[in-house]
Protein backbone atom coordinates (compact mmCIF):
# COMPACT_ATOMS: atom_id res chain seq x y z
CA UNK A 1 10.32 -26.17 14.95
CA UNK A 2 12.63 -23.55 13.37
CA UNK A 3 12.69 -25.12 9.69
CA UNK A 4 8.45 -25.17 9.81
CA UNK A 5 8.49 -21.69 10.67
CA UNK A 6 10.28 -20.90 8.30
CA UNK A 7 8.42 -23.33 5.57
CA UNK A 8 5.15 -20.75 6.60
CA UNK A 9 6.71 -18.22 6.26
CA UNK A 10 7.54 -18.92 2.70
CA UNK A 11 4.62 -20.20 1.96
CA UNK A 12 3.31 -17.25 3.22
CA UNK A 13 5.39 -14.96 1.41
CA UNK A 14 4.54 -16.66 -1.44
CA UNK A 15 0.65 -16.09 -1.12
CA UNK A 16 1.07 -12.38 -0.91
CA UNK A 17 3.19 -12.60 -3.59
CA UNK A 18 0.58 -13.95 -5.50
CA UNK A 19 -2.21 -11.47 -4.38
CA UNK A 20 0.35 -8.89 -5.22
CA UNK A 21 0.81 -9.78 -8.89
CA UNK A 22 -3.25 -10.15 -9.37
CA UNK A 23 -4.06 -6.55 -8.03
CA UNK A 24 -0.86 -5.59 -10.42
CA UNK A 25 -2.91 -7.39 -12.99
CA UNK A 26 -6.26 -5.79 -12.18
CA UNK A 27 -4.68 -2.53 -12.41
CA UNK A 28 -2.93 -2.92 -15.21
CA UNK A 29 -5.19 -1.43 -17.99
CA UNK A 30 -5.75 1.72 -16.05
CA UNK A 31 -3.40 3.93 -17.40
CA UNK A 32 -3.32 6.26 -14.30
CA UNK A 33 -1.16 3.02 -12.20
CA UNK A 34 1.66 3.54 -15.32
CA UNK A 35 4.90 3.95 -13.10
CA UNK A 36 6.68 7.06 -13.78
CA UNK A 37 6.17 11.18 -14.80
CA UNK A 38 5.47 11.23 -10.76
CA UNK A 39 3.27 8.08 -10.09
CA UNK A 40 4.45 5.72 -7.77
CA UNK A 41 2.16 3.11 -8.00
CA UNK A 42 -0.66 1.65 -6.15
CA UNK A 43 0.05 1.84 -2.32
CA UNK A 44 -0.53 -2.72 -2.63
CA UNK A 45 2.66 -2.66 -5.12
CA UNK A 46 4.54 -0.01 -2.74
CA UNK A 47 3.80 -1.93 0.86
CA UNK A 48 5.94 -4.46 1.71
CA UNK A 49 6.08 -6.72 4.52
CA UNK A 50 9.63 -8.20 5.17
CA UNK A 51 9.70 -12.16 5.47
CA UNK A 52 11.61 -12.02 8.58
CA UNK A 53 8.46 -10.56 10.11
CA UNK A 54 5.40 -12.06 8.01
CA UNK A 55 3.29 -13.73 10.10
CA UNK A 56 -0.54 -14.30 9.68
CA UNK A 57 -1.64 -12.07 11.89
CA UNK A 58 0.52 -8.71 10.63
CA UNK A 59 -0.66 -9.38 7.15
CA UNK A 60 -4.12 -9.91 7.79
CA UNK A 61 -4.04 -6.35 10.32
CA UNK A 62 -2.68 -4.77 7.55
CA UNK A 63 -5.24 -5.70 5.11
CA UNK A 64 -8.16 -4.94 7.82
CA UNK A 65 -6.23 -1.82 8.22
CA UNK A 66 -5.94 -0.45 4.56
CA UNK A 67 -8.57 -2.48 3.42
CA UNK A 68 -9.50 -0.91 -0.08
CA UNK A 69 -6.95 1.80 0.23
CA UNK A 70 -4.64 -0.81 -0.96
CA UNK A 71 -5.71 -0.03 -4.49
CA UNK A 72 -5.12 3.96 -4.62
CA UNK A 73 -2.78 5.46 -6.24
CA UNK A 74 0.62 7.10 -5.03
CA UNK A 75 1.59 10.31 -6.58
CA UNK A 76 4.47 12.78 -6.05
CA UNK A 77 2.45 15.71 -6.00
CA UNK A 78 -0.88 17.18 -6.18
CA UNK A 79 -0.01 18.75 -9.65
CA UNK A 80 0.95 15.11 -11.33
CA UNK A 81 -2.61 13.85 -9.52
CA UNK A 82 -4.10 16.81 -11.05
CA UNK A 83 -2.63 16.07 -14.67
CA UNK A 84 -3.26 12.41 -13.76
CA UNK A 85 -7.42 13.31 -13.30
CA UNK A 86 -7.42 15.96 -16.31
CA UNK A 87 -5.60 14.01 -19.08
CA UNK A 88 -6.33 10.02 -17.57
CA UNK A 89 -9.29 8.32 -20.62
CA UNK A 90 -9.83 5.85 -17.17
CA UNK A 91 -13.32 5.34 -16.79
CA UNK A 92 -13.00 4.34 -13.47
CA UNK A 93 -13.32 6.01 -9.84
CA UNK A 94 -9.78 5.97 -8.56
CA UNK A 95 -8.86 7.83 -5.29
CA UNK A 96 -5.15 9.30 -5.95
CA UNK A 97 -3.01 10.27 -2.79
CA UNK A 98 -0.31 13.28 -3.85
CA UNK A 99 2.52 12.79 -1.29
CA UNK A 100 2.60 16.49 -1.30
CA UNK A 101 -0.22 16.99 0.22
CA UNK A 102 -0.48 13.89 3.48
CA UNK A 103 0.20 15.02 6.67
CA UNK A 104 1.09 12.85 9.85
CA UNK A 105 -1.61 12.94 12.40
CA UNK A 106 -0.14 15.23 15.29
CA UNK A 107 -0.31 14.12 18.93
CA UNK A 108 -0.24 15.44 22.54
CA UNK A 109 3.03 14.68 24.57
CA UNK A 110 0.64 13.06 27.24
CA UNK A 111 -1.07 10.22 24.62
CA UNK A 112 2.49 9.58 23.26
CA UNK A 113 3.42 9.12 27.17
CA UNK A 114 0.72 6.84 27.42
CA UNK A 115 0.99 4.47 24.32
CA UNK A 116 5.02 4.05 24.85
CA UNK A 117 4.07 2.61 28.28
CA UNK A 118 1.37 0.42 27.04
């Protein structure tokens, strides 16, 4: 039972592997995915899932979950995103997130009560 977990899993890891290298792909000719000067990448390329844990069901909740964010950009800060926007010859809509400028969502001590005893 062990050794066909396993065999799903890499098969598994192998499909998002795959996905992986064709949003790479798509990306590719947009010049504002270039690695580098600040840019990260697109958040796809920077998620990863390890294989110890990749089962069907985390993978598909995290694409329900990011859903098309999976194909914005990652920036340093809001000044490379800025350079990024002004100097990009993209002619496509591309949402850029500046690490910079995300914030975690704060919480009351009560709901974090609540969801650790859930």
């Amino acid at each position: 039972e062990l050794t066909e977990k396993r065999k799903n899993i890499a098969a598994e890891t192998k499909k998002y592997q795959a996905q992986i290298a064709q949003v790479e792909s798509t990306l590719a000719h947009l010049d504002v995915f270039k690695t580098g000067n600040g840019v990260k990448g697109a958040v796809a390329k920077l998620v990863h899932v390890s294989p110890l844990n990749l089962a069907k069901t985390h993978s598909t909740a995290l694409e329900v979950a990011a859903g098309g964010k999976l194909f914005q950009c990652v920036v340093d800060t809001a000044a490379t995103a800025k350079s990024l926007l002004t100097n990009s010859k993209t002619k496509q809509r591309v949402t850029i997130i500046p690490l910079d400028k995300i914030r975690a969502p704060s919480t009351f001590p009560e709901d974090k009560k609540k969801a650790m005893k859930a």
